[in-house]
PDB file of N, CA and C in Angstrom:
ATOM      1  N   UNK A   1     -37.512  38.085 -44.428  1.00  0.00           N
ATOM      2  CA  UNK A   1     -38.882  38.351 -44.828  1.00  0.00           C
ATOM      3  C   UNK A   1     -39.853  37.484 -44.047  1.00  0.00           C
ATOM      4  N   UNK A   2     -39.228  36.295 -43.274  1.00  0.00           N
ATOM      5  CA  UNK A   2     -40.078  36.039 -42.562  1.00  0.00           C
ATOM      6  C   UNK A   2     -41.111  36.267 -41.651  1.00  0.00           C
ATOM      7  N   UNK A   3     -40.789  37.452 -40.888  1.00  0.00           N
ATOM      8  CA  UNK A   3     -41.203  38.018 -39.842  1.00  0.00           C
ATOM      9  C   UNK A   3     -42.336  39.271 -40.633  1.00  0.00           C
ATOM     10  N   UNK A   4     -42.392  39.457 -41.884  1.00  0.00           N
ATOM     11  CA  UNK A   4     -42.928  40.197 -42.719  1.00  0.00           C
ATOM     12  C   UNK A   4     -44.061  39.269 -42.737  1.00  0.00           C
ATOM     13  N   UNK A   5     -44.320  38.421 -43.306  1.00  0.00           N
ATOM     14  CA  UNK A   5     -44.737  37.470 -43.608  1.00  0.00           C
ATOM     15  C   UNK A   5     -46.195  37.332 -42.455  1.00  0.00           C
ATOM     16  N   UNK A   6     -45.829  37.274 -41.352  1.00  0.00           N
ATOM     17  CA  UNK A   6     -46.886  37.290 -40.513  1.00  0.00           C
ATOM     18  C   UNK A   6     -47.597  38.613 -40.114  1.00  0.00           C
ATOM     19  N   UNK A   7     -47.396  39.498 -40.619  1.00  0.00           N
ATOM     20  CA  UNK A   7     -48.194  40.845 -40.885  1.00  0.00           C
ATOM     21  C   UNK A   7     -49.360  41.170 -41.833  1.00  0.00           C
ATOM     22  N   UNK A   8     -50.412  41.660 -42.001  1.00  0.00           N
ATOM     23  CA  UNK A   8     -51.094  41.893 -42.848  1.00  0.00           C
ATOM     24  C   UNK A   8     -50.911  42.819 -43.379  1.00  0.00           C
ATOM     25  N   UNK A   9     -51.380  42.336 -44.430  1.00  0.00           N
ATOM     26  CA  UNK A   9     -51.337  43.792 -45.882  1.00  0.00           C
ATOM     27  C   UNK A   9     -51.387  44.709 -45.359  1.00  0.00           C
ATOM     28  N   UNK A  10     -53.038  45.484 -44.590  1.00  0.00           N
ATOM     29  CA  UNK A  10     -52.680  46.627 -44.266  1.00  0.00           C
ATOM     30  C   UNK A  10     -51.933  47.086 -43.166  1.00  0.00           C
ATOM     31  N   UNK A  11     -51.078  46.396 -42.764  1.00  0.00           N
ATOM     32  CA  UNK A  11     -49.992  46.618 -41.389  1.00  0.00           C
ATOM     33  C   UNK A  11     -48.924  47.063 -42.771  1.00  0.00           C
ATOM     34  N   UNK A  12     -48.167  46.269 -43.344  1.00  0.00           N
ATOM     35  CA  UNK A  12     -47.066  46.339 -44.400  1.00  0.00           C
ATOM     36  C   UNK A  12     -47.828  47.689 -44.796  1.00  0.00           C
ATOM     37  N   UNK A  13     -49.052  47.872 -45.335  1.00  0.00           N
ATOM     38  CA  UNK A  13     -49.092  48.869 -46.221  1.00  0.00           C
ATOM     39  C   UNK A  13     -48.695  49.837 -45.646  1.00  0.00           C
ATOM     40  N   UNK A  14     -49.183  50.217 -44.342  1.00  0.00           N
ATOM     41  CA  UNK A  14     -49.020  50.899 -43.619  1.00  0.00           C
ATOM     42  C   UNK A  14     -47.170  51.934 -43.316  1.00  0.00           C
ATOM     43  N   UNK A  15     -46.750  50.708 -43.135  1.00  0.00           N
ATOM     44  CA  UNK A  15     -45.324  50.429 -42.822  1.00  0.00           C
ATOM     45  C   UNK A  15     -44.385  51.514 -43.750  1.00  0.00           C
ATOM     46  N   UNK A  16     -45.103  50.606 -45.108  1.00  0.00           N
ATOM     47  CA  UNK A  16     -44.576  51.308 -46.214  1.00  0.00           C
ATOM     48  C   UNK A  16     -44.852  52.729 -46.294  1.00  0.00           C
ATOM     49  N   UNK A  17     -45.863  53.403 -46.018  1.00  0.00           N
ATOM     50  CA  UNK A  17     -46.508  54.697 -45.768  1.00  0.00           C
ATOM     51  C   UNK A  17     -45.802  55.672 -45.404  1.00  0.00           C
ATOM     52  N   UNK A  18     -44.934  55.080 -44.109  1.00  0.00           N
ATOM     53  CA  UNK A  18     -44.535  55.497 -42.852  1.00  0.00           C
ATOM     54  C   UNK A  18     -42.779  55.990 -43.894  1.00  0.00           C
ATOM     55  N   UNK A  19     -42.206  54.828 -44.296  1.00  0.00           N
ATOM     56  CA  UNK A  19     -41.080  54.576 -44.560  1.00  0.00           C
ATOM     57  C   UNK A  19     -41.088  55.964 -45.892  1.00  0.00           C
ATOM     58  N   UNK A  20     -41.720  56.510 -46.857  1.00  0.00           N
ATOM     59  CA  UNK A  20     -42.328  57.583 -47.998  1.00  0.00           C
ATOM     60  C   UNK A  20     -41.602  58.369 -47.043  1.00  0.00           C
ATOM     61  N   UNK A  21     -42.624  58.296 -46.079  1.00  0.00           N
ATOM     62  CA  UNK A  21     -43.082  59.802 -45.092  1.00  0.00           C
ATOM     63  C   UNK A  21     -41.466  60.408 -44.530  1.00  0.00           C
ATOM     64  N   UNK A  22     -40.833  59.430 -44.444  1.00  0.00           N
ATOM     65  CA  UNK A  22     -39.385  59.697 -43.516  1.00  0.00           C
ATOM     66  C   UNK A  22     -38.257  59.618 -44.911  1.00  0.00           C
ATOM     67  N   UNK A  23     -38.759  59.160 -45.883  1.00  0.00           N
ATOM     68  CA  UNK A  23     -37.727  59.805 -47.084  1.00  0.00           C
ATOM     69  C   UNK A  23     -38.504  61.043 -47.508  1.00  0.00           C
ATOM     70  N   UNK A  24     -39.192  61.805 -47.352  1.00  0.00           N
ATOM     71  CA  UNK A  24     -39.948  63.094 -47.598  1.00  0.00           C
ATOM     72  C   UNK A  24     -39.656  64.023 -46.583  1.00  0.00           C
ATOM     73  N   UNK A  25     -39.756  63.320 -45.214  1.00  0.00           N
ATOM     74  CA  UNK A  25     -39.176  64.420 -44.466  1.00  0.00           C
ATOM     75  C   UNK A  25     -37.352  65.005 -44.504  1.00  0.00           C
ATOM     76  N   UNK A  26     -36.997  64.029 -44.933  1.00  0.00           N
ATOM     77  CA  UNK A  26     -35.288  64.108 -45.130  1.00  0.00           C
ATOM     78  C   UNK A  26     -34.908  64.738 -46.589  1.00  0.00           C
ATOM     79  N   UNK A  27     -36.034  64.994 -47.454  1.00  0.00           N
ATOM     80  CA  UNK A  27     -36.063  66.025 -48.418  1.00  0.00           C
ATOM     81  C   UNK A  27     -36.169  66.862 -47.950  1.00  0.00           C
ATOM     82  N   UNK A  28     -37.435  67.512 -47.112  1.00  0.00           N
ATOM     83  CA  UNK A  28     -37.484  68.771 -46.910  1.00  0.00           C
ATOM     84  C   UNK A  28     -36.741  68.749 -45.270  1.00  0.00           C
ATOM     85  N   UNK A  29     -35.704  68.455 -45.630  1.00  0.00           N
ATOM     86  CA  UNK A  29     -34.935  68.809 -44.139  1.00  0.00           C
ATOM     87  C   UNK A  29     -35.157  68.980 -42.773  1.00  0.00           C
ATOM     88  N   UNK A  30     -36.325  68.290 -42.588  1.00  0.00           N
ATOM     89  CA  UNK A  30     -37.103  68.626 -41.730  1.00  0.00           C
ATOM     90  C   UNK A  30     -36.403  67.972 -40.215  1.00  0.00           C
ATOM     91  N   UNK A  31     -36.382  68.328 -38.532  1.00  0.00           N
ATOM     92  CA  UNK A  31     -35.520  68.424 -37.920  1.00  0.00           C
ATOM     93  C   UNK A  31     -35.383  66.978 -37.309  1.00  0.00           C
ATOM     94  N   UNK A  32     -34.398  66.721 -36.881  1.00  0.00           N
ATOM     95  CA  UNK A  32     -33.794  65.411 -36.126  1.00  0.00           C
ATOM     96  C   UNK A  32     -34.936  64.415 -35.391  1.00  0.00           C
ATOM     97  N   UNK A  33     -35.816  65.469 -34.642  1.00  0.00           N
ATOM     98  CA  UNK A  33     -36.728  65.240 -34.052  1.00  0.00           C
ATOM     99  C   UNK A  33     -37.995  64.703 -34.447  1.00  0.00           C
ATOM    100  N   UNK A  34     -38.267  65.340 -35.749  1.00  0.00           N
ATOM    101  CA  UNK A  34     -39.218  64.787 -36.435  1.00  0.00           C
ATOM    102  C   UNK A  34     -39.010  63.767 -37.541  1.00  0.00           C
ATOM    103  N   UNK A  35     -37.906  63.242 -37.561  1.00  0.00           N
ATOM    104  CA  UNK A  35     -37.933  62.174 -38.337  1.00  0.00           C
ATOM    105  C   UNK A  35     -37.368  61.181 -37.138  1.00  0.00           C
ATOM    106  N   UNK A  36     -37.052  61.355 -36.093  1.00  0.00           N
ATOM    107  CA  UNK A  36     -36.958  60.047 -35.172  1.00  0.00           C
ATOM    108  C   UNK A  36     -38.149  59.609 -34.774  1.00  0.00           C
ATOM    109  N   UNK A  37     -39.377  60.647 -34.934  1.00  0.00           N
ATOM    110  CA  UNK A  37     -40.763  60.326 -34.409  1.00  0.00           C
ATOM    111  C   UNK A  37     -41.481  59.493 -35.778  1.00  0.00           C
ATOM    112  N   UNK A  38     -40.666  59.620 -36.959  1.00  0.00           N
ATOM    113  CA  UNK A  38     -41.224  59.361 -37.700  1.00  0.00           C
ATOM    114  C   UNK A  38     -40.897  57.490 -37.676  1.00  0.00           C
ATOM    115  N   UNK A  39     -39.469  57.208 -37.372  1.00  0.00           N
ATOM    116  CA  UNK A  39     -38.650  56.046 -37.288  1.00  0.00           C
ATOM    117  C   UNK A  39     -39.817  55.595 -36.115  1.00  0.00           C
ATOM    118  N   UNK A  40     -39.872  56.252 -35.133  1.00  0.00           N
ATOM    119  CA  UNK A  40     -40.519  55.471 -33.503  1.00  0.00           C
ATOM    120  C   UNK A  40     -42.170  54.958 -34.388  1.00  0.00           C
ATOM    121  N   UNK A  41     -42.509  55.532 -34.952  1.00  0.00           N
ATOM    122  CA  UNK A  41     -43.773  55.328 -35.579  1.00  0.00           C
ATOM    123  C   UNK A  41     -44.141  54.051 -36.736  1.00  0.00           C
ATOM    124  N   UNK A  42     -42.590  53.902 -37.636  1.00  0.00           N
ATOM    125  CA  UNK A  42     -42.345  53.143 -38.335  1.00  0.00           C
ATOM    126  C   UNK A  42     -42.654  51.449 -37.478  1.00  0.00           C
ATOM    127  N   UNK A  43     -41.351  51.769 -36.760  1.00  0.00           N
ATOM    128  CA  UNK A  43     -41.063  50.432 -35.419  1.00  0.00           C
ATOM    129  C   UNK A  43     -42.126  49.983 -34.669  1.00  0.00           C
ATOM    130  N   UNK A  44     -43.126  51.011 -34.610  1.00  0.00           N
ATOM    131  CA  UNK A  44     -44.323  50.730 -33.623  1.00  0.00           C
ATOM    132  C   UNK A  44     -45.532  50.093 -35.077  1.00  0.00           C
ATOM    133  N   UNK A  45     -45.269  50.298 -36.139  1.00  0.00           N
ATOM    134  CA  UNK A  45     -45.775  49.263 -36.420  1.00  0.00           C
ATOM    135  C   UNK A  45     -45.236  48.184 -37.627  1.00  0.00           C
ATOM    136  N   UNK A  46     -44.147  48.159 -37.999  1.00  0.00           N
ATOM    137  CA  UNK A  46     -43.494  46.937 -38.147  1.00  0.00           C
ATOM    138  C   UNK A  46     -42.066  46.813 -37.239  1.00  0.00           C
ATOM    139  N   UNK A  47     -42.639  45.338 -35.907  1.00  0.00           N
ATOM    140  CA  UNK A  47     -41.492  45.519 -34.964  1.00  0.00           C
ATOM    141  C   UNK A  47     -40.282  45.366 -35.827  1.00  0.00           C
ATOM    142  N   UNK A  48     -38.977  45.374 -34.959  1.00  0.00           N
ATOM    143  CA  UNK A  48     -37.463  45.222 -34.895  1.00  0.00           C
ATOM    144  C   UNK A  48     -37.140  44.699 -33.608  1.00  0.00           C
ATOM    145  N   UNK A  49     -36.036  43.653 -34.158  1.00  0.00           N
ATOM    146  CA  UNK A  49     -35.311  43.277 -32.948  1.00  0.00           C
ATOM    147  C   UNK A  49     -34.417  44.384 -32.750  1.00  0.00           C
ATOM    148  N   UNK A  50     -33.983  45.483 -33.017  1.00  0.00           N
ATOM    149  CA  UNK A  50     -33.344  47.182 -32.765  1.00  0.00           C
ATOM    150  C   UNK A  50     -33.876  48.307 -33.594  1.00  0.00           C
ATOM    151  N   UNK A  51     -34.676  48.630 -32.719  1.00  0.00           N
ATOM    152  CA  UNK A  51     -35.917  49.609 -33.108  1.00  0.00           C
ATOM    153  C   UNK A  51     -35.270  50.985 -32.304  1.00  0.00           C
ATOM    154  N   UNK A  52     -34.005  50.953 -32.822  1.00  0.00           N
ATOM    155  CA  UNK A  52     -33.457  52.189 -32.074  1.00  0.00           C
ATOM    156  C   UNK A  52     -32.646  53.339 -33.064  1.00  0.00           C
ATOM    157  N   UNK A  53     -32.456  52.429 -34.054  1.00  0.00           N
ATOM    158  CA  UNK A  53     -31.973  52.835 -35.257  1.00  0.00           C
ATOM    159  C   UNK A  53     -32.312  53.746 -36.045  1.00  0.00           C
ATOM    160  N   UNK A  54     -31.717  54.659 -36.543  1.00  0.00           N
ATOM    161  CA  UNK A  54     -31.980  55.562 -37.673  1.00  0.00           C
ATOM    162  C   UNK A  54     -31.953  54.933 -39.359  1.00  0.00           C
ATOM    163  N   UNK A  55     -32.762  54.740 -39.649  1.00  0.00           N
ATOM    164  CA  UNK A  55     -32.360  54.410 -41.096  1.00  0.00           C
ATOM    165  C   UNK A  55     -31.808  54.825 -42.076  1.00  0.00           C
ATOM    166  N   UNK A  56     -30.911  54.604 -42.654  1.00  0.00           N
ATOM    167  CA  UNK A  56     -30.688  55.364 -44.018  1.00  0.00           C
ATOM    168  C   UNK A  56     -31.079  55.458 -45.238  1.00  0.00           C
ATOM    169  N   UNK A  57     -30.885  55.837 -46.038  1.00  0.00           N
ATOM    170  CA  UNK A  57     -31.626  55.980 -47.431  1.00  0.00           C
ATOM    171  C   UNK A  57     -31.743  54.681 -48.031  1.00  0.00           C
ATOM    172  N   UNK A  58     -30.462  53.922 -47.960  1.00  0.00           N
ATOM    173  CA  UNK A  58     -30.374  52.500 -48.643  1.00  0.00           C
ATOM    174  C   UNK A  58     -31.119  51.315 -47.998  1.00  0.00           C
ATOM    175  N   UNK A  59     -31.035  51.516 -46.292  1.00  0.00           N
ATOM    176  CA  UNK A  59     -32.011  50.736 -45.623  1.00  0.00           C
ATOM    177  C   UNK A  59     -33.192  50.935 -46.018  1.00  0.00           C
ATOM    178  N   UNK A  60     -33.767  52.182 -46.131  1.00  0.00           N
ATOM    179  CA  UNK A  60     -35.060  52.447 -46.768  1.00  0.00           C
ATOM    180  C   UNK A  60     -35.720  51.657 -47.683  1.00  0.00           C
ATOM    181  N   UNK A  61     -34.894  51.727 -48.785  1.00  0.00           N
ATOM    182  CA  UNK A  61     -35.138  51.556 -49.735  1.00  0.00           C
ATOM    183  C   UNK A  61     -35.137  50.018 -50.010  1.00  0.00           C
ATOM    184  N   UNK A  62     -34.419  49.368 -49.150  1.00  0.00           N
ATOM    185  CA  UNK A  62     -34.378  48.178 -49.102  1.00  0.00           C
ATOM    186  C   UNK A  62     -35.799  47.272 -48.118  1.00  0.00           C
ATOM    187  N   UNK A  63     -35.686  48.033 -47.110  1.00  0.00           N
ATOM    188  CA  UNK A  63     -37.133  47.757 -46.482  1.00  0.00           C
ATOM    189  C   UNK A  63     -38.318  48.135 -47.302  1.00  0.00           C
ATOM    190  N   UNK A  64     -38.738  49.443 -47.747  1.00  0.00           N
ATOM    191  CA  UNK A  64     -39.523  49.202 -49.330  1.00  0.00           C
ATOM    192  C   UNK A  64     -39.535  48.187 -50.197  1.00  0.00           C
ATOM    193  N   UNK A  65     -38.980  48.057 -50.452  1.00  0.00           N
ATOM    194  CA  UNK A  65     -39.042  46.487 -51.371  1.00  0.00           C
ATOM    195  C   UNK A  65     -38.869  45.077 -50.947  1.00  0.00           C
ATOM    196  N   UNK A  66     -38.715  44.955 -49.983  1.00  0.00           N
ATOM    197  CA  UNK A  66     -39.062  43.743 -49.233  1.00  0.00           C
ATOM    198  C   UNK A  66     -40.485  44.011 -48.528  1.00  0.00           C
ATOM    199  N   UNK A  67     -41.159  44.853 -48.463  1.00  0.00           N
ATOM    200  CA  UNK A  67     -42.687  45.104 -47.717  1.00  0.00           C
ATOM    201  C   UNK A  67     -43.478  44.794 -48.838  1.00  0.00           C
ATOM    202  N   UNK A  68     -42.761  45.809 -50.243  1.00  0.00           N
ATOM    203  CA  UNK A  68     -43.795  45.600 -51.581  1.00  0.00           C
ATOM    204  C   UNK A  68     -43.785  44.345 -52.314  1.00  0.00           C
ATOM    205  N   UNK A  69     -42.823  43.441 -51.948  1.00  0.00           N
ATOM    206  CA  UNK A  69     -42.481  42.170 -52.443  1.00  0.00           C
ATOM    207  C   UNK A  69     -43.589  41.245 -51.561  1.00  0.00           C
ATOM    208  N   UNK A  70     -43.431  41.700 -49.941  1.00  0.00           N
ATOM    209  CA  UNK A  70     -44.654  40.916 -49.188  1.00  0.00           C
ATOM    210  C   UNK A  70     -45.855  41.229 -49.596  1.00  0.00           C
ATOM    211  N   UNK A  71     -46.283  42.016 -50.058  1.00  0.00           N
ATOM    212  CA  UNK A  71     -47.850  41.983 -50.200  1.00  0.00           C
ATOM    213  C   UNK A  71     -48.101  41.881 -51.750  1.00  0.00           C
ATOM    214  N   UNK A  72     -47.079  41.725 -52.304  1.00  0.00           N
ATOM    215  CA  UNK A  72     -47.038  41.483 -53.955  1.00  0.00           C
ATOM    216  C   UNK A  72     -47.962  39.770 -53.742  1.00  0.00           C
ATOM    217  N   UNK A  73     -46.856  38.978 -52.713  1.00  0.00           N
ATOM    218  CA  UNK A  73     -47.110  37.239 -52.232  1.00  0.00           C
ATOM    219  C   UNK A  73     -48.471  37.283 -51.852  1.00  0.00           C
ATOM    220  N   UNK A  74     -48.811  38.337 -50.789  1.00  0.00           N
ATOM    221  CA  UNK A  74     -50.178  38.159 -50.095  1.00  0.00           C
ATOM    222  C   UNK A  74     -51.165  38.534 -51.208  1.00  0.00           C
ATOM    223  N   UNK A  75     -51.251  39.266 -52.087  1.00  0.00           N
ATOM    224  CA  UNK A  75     -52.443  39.166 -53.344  1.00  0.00           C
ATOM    225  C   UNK A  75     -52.209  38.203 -54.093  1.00  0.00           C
ATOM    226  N   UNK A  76     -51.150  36.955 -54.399  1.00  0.00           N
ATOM    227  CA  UNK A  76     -51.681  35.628 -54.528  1.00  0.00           C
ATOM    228  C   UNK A  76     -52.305  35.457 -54.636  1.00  0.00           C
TER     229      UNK A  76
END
């Protein structure tokens, strides 16, 4: 969470936005292509040291709650 940490709210919020958007597209089945654009979009704005990756549902979900946990700290 460190590297979270030096992001602003609305970057994380953002992030988080992104991360919805690509468990919504993998509901509606939507094609390979458009959820890697969705991942390239994610990465482009919260980096990775391997921003090449496909996420899975559990990564998801786990990056969700470590973003909502960061800006839970930043309204402190």
């Amino acid at each position: 969470m460190d590297q979270l940490s030096k992001l602003t709210k609305t970057t994380l919020a953002k992030g988080h936005n992104v991360l919805i958007d690509i468990e919504f597209a993998r509901m509606c089945n939507s094609t390979q292509e458009q959820i890697q654009q969705l991942h390239n979009k994610f990465y482009s704005i919260i980096p990775h040291k391997d921003n090449t990756l496909i996420l899975s549902e559990n990564q998801i979900y786990v990056k969700r709650a470590l973003i909502m946990a960061e800006i839970k700290d930043i309204n402190v």
